[in-house]
N, C-alpha and C. Protein backbone atom coordinates (compact mmCIF):
# COMPACT_ATOMS: atom_id res chain seq x y z
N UNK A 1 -25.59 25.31 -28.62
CA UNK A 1 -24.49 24.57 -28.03
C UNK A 1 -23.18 25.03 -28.66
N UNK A 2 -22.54 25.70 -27.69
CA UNK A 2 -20.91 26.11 -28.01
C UNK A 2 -19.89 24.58 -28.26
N UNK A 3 -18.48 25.24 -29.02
CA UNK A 3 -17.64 24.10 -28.91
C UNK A 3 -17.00 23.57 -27.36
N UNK A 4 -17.21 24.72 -26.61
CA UNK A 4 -17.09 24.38 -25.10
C UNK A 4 -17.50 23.38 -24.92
N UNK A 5 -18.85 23.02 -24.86
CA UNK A 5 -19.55 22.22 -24.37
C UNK A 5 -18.90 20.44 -24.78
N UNK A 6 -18.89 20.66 -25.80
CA UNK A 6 -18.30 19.08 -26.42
C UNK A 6 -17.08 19.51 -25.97
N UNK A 7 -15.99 20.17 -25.87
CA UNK A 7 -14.60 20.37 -24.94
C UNK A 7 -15.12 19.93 -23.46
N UNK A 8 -15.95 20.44 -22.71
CA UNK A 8 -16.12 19.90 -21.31
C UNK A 8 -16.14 18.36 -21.21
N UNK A 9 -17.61 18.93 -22.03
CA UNK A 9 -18.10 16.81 -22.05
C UNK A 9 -17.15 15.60 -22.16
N UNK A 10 -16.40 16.20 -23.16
CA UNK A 10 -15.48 15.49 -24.11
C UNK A 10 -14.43 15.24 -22.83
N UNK A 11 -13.82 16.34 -22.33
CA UNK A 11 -12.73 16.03 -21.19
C UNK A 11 -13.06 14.93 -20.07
N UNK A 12 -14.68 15.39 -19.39
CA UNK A 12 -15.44 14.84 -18.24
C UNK A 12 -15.36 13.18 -18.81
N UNK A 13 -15.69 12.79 -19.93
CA UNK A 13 -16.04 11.28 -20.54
C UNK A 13 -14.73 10.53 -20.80
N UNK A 14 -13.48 11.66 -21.27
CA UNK A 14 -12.18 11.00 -21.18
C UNK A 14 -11.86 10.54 -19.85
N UNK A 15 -11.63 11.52 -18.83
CA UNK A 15 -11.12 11.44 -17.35
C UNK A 15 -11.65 10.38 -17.11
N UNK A 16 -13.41 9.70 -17.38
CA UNK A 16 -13.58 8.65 -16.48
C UNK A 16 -13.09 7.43 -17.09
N UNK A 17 -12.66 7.45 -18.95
CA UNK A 17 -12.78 6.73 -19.37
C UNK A 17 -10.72 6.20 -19.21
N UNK A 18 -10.17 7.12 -18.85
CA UNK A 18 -8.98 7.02 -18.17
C UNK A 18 -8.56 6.35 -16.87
N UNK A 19 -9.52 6.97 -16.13
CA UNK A 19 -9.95 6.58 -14.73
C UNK A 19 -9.89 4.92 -14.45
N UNK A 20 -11.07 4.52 -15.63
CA UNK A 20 -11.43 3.20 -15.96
C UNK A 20 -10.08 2.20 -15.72
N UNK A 21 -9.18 2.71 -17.29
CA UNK A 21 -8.37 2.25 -17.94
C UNK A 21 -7.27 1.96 -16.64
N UNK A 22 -7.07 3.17 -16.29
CA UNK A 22 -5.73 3.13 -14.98
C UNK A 22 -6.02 1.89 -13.81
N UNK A 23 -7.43 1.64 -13.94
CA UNK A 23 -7.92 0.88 -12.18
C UNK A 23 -7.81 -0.34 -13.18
N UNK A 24 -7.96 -0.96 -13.76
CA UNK A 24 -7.64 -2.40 -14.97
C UNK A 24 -6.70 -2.51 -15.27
N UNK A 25 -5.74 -1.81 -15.41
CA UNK A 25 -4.28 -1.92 -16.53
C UNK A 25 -3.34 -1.40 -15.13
N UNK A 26 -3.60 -0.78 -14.09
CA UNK A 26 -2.90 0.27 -13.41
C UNK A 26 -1.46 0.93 -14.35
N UNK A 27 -0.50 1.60 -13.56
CA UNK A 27 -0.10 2.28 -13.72
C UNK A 27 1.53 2.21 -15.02
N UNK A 28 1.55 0.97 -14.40
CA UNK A 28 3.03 0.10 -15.21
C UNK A 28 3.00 -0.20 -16.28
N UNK A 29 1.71 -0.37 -17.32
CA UNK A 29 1.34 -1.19 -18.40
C UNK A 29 1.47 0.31 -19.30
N UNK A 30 1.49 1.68 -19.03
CA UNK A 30 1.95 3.28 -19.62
C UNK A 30 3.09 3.45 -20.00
N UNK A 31 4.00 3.18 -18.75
CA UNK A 31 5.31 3.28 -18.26
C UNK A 31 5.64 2.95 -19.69
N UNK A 32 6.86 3.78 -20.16
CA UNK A 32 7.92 3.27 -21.13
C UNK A 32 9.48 3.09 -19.97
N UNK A 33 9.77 3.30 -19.45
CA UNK A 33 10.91 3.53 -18.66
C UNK A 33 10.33 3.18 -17.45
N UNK A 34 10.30 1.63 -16.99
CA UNK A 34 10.11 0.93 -16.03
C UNK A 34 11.16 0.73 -14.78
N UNK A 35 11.77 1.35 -14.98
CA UNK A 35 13.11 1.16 -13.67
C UNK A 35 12.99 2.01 -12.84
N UNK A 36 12.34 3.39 -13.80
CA UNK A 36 12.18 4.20 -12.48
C UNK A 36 11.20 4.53 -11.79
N UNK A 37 10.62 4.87 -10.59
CA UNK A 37 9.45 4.79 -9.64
C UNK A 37 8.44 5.92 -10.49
N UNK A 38 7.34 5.72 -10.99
CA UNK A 38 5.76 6.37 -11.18
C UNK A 38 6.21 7.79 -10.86
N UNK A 39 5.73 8.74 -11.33
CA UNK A 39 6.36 10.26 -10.70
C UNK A 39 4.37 10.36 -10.00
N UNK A 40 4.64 10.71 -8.87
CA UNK A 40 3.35 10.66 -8.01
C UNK A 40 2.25 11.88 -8.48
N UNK A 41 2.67 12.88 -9.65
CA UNK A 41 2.00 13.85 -9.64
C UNK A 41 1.47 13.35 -11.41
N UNK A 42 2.69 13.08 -12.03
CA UNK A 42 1.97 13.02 -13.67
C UNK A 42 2.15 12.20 -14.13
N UNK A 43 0.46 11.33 -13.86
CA UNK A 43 0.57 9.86 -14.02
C UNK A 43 -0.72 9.74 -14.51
N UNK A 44 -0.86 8.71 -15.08
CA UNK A 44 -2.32 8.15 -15.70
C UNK A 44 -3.50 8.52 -15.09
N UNK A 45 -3.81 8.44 -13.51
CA UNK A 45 -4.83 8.83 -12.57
C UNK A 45 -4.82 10.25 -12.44
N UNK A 46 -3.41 10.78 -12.30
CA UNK A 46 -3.75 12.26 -12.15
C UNK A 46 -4.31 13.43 -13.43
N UNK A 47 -3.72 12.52 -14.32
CA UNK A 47 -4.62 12.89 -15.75
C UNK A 47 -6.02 12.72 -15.57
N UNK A 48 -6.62 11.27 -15.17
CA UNK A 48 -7.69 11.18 -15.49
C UNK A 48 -8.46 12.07 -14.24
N UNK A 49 -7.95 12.54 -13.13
CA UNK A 49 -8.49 13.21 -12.01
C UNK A 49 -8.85 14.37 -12.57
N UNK A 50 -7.87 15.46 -13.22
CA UNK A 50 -7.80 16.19 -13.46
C UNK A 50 -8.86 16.55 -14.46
N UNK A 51 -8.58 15.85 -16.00
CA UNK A 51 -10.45 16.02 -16.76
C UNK A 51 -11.79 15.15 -16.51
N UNK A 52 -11.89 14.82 -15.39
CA UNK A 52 -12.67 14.85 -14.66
C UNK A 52 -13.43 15.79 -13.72
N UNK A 53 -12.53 16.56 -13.07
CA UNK A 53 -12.66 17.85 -12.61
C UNK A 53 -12.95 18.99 -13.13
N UNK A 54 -12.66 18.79 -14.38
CA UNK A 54 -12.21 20.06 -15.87
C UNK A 54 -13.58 20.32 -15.99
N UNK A 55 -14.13 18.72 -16.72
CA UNK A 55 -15.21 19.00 -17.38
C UNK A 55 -16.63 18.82 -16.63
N UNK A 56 -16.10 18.07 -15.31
CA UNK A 56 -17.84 18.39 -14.40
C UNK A 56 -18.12 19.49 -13.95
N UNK A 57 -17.24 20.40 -13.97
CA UNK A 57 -17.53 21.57 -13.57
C UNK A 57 -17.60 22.50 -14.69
N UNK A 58 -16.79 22.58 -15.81
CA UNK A 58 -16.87 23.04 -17.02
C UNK A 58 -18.06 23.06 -17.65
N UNK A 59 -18.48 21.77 -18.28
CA UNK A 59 -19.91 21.47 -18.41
C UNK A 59 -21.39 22.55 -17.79
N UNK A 60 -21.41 22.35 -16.65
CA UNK A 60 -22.28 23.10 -15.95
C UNK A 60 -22.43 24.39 -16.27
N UNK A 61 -20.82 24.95 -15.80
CA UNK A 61 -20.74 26.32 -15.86
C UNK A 61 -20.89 26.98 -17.34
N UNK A 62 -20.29 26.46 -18.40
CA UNK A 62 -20.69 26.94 -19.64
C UNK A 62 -22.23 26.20 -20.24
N UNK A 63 -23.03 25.41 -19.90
CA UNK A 63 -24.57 25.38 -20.38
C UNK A 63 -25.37 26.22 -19.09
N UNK A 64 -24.95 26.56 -17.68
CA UNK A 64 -26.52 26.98 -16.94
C UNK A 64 -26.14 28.72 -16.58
N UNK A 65 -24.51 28.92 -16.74
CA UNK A 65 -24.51 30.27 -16.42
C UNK A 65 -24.13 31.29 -17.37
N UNK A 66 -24.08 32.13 -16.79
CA UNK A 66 -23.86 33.51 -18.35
C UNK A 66 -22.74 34.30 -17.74
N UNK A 67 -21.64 33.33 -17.14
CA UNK A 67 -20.33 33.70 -16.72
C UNK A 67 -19.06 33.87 -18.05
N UNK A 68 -18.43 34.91 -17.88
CA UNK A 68 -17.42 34.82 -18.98
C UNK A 68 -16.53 33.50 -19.49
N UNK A 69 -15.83 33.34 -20.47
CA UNK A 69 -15.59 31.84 -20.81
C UNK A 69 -14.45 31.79 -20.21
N UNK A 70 -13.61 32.96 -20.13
CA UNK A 70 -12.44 33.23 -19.16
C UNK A 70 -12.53 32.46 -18.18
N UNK A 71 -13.96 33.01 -17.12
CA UNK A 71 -13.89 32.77 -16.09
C UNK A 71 -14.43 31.14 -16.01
N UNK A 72 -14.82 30.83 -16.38
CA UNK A 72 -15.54 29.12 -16.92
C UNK A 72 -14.38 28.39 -16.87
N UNK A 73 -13.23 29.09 -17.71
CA UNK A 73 -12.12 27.84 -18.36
C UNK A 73 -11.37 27.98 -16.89
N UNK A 74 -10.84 29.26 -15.86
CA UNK A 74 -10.36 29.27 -14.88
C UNK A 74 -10.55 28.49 -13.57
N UNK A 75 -11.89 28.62 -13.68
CA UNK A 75 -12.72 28.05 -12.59
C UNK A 75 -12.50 26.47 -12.92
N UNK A 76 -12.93 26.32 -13.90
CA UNK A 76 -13.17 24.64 -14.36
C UNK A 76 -11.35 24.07 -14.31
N UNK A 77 -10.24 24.49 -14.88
CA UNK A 77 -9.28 24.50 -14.44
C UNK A 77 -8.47 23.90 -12.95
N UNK A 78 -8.62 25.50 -11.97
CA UNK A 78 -9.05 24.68 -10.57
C UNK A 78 -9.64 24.12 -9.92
N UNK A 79 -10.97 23.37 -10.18
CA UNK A 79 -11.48 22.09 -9.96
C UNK A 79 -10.85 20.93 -10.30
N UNK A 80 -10.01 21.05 -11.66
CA UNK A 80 -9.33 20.19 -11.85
C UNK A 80 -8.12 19.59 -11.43
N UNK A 81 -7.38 21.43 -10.83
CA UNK A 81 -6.36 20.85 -9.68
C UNK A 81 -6.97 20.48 -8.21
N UNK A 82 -7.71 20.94 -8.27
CA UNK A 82 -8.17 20.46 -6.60
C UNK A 82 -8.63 18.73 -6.80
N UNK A 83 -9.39 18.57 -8.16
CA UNK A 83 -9.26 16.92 -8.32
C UNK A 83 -8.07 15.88 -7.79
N UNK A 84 -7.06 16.56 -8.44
CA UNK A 84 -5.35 15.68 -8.59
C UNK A 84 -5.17 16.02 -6.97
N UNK A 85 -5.28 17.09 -6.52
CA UNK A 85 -4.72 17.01 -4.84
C UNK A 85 -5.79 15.92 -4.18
N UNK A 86 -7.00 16.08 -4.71
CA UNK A 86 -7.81 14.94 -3.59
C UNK A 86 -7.18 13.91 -3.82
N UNK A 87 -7.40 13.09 -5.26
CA UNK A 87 -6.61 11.90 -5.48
C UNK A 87 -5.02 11.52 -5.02
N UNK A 88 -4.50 12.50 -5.37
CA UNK A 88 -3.25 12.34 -4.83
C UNK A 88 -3.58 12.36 -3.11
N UNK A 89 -3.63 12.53 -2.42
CA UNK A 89 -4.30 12.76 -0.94
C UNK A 89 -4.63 11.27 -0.30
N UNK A 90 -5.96 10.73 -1.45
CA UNK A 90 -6.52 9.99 -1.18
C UNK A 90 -5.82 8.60 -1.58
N UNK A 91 -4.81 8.57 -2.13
CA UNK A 91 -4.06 7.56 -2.51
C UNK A 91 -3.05 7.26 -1.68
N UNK A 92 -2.36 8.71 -1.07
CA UNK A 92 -1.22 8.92 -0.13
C UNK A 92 -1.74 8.15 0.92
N UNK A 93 -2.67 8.51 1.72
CA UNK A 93 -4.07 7.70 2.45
C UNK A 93 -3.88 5.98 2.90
N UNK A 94 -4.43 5.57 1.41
CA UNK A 94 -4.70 4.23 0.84
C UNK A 94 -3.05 3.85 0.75
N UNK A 95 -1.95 4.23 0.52
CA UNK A 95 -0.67 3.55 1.03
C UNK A 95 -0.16 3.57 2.21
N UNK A 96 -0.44 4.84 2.99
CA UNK A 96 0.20 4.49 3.91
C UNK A 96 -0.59 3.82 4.78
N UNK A 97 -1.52 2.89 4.70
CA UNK A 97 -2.74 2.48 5.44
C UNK A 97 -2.29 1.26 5.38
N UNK A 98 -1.60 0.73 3.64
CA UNK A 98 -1.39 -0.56 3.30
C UNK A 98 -0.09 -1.09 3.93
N UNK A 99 0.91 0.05 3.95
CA UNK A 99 2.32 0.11 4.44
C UNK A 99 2.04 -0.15 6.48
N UNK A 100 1.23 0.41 6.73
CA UNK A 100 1.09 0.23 8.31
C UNK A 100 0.05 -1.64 8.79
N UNK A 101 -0.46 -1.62 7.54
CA UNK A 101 -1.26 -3.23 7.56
C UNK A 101 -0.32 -4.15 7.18
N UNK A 102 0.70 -4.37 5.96
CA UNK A 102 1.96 -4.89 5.79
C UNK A 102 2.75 -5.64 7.24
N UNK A 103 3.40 -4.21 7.32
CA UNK A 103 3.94 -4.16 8.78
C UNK A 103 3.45 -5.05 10.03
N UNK A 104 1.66 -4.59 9.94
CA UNK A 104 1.29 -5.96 11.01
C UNK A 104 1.36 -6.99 10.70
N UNK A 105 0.93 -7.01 9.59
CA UNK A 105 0.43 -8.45 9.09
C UNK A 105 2.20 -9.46 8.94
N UNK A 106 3.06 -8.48 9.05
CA UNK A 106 4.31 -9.63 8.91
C UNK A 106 4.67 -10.33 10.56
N UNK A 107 3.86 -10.20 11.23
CA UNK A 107 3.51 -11.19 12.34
C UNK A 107 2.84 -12.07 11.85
N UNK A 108 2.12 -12.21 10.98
CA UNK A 108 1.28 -13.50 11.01
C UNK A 108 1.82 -14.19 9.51
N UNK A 109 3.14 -13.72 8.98
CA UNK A 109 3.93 -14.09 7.90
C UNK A 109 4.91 -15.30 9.10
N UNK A 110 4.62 -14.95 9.40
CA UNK A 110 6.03 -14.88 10.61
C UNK A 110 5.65 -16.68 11.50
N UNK A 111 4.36 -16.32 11.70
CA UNK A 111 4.05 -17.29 12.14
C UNK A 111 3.68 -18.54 11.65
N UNK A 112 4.40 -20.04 12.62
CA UNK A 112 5.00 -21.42 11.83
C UNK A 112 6.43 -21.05 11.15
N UNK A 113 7.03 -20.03 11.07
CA UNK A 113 8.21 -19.82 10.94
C UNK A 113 9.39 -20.90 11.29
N UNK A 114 10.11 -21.19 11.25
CA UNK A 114 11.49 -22.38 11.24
C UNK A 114 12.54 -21.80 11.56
N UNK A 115 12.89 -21.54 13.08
CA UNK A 115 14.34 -20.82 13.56
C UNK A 115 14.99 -21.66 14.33
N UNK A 116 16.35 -21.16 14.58
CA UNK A 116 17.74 -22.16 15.54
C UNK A 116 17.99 -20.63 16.42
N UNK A 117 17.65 -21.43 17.83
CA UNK A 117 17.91 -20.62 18.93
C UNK A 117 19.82 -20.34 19.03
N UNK A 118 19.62 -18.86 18.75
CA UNK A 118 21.38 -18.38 18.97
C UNK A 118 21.72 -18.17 20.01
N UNK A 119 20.90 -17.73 21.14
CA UNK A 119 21.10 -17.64 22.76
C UNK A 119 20.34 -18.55 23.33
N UNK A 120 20.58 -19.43 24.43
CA UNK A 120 20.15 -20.27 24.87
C UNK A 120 18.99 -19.79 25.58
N UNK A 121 17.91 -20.48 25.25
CA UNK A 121 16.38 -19.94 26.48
C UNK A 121 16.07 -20.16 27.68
N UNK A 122 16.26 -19.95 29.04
CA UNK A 122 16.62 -20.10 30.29
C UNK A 122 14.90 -20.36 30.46
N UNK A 123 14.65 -21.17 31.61
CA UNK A 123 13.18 -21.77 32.18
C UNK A 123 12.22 -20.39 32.64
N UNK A 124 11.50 -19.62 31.83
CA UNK A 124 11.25 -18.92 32.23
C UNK A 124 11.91 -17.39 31.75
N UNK A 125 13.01 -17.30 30.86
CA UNK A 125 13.76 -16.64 30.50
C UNK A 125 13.78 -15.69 29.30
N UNK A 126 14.51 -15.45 28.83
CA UNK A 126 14.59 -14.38 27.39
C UNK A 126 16.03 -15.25 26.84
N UNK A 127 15.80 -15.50 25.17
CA UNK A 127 16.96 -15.53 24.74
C UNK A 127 16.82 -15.16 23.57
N UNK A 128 17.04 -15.75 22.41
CA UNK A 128 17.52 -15.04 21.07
C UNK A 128 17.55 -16.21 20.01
N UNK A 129 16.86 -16.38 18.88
CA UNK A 129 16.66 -16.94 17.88
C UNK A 129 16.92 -16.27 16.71
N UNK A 130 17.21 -16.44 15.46
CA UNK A 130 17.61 -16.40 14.32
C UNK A 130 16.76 -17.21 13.13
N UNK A 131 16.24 -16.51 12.08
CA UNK A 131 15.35 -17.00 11.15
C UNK A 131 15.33 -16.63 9.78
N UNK A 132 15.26 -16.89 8.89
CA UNK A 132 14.79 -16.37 7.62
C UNK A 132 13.62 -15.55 7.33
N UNK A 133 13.95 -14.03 6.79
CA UNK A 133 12.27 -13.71 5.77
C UNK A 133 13.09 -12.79 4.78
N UNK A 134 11.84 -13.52 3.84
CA UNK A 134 12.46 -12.56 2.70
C UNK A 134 14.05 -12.14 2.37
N UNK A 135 14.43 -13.48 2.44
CA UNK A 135 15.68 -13.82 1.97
C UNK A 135 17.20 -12.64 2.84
N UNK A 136 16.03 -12.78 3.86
CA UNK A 136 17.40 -11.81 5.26
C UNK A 136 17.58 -12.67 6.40
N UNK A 137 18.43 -12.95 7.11
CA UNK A 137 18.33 -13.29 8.33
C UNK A 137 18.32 -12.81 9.22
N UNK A 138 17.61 -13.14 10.34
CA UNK A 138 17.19 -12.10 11.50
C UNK A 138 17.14 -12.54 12.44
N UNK A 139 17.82 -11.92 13.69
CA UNK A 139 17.83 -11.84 15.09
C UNK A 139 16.43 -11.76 15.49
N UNK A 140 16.21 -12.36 16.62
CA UNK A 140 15.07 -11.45 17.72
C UNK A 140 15.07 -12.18 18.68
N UNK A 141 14.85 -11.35 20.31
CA UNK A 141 14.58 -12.41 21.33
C UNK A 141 13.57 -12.63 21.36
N UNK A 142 14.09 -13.59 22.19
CA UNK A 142 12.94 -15.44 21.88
C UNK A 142 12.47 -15.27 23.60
N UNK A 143 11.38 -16.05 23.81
CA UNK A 143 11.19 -16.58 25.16
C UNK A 143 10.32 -18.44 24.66
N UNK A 144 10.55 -19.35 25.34
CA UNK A 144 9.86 -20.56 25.27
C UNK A 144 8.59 -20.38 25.57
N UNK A 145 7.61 -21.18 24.81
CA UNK A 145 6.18 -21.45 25.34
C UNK A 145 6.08 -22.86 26.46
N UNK A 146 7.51 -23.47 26.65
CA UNK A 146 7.30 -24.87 27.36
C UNK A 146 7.76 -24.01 28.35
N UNK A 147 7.94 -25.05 29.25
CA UNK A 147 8.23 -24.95 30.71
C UNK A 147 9.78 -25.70 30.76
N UNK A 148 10.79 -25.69 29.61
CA UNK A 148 11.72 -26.19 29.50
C UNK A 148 12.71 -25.46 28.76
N UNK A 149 14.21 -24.99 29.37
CA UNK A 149 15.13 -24.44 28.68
C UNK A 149 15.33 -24.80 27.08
N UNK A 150 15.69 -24.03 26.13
CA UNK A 150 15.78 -24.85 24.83
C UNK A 150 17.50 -24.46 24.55
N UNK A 151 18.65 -25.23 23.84
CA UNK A 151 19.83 -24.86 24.31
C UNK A 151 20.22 -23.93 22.82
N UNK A 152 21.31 -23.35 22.40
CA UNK A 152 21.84 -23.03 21.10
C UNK A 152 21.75 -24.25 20.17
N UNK A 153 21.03 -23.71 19.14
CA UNK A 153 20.91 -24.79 18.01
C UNK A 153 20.06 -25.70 18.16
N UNK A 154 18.69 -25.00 18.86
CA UNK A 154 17.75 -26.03 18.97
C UNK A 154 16.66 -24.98 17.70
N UNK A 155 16.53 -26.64 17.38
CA UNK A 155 15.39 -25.87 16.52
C UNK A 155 13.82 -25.97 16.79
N UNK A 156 13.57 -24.33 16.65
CA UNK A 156 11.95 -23.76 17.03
C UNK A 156 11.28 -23.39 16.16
N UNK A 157 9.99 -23.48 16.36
CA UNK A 157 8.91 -22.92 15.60
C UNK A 157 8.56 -21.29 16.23
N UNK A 158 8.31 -20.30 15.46
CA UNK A 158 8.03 -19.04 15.80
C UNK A 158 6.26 -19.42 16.19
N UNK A 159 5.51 -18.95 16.94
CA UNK A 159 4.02 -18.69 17.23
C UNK A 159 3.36 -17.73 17.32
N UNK A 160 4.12 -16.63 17.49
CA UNK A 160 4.07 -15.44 17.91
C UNK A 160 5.18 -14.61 18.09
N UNK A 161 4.55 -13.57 17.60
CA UNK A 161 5.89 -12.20 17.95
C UNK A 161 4.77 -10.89 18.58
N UNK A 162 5.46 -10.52 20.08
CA UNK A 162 3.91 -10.10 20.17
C UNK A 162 5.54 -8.81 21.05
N UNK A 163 5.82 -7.18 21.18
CA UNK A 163 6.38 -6.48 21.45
C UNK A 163 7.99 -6.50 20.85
N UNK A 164 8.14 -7.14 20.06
CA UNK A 164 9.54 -7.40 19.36
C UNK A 164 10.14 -8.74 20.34
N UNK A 165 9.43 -9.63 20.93
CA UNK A 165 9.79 -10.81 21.69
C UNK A 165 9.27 -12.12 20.95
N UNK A 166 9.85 -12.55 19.90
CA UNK A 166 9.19 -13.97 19.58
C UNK A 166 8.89 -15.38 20.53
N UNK A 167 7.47 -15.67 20.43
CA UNK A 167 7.49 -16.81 21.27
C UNK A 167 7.47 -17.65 20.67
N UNK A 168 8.25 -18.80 20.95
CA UNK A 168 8.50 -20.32 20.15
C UNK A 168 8.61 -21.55 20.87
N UNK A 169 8.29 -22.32 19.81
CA UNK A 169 7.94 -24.12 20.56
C UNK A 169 8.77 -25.02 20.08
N UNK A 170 9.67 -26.06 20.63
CA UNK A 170 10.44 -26.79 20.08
C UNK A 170 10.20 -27.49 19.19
N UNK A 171 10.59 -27.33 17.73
CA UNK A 171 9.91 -28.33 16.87
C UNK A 171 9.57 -29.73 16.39
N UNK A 172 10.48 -30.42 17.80
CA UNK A 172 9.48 -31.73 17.90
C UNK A 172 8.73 -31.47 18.44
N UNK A 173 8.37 -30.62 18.99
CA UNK A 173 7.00 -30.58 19.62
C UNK A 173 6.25 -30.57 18.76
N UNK A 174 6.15 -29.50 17.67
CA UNK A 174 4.93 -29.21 16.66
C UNK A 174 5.19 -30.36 16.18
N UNK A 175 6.05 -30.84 15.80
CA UNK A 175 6.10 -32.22 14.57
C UNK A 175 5.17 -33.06 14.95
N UNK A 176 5.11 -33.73 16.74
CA UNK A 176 4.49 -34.61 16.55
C UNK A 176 2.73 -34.30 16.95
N UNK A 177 2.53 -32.73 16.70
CA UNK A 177 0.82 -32.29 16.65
C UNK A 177 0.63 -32.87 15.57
N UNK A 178 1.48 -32.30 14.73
CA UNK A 178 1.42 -32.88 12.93
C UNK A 178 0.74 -33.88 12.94
């Protein structure tokens, strides 16, 4: 047994034991300089991706073959970058998946919402309500779920936002489901 070998091992048992550490603690609890955004390439995970990659392939190649150590440390090397691109890949993935579920899901943030109609809602009509999220106020047209005009400054409940058209119910109405 070469010192390679405990160098592979040794890398392969860190990476996971990094790996570990990053998915429990994530990424912020490293950080010394918290103001500024994670650098997406040299970060706790891409470390631990990387001797992970090093040494599962390292390992192998220096105990089963009779390849130069050159070529061992090269090879085992780019496994290790091809590690950090999967992860990095597979993370890019896993956000923008969360960023497009967000996005839906702030329809159903949305909904029981508390707005004052800014354009009046005609019987059957389109008008325009105004609401709070996340400490912004926001436009959107409105249409009624009654069968009754609602005037400026009536106040509605949001139920739905279904094509950028919120549908809403006068909130005595909901009050007295309550």
């Amino acid at each position: 047994m070469t010192i390679f070998h405990f160098v592979f091992l040794t890398a392969f048992i860190g990476g996971l034991l990094l790996a570990v550490f990053a998915m429990l603690h994530g990424m912020e609890h490293t950080r010394r300089n918290r103001s500024k955004a994670p650098s997406p390439f040299f970060n706790l995970p891409a470390i631990a991706a990387f001797a992970v990659g090093f040494g599962a392939v390292g390992y192998p190649l220096e105990s089963r073959t009779r390849l130069p150590l050159w070529a061992i440390i090269l090879i085992s090397i780019a496994s290790g970058a091809v590690a950090i691109s999967g992860m990095i890949t597979l993370l890019a993935r896993w956000a923008l998946r969360d960023v497009a579920r967000t996005s839906s899901a702030d329809g159903d943030e949305i909904q029981g919402q508390l707005a004052i109609v800014t354009q009046a809602i005609a019987l059957a009509g389109i008008g325009e309500i105004s609401y709070e999220h996340l400490g912004r106020q926001l436009r959107i047209t409105a249409r009624a779920l009654s069968e009754k005009p609602l005037s400026v400054g009536a106040e509605v409940v949001i139920d739905r936002i279904e094509n950028g058209i919120a549908f809403v119910e006068e909130w005595a109405v909901v009050e007295q489901r309550l």
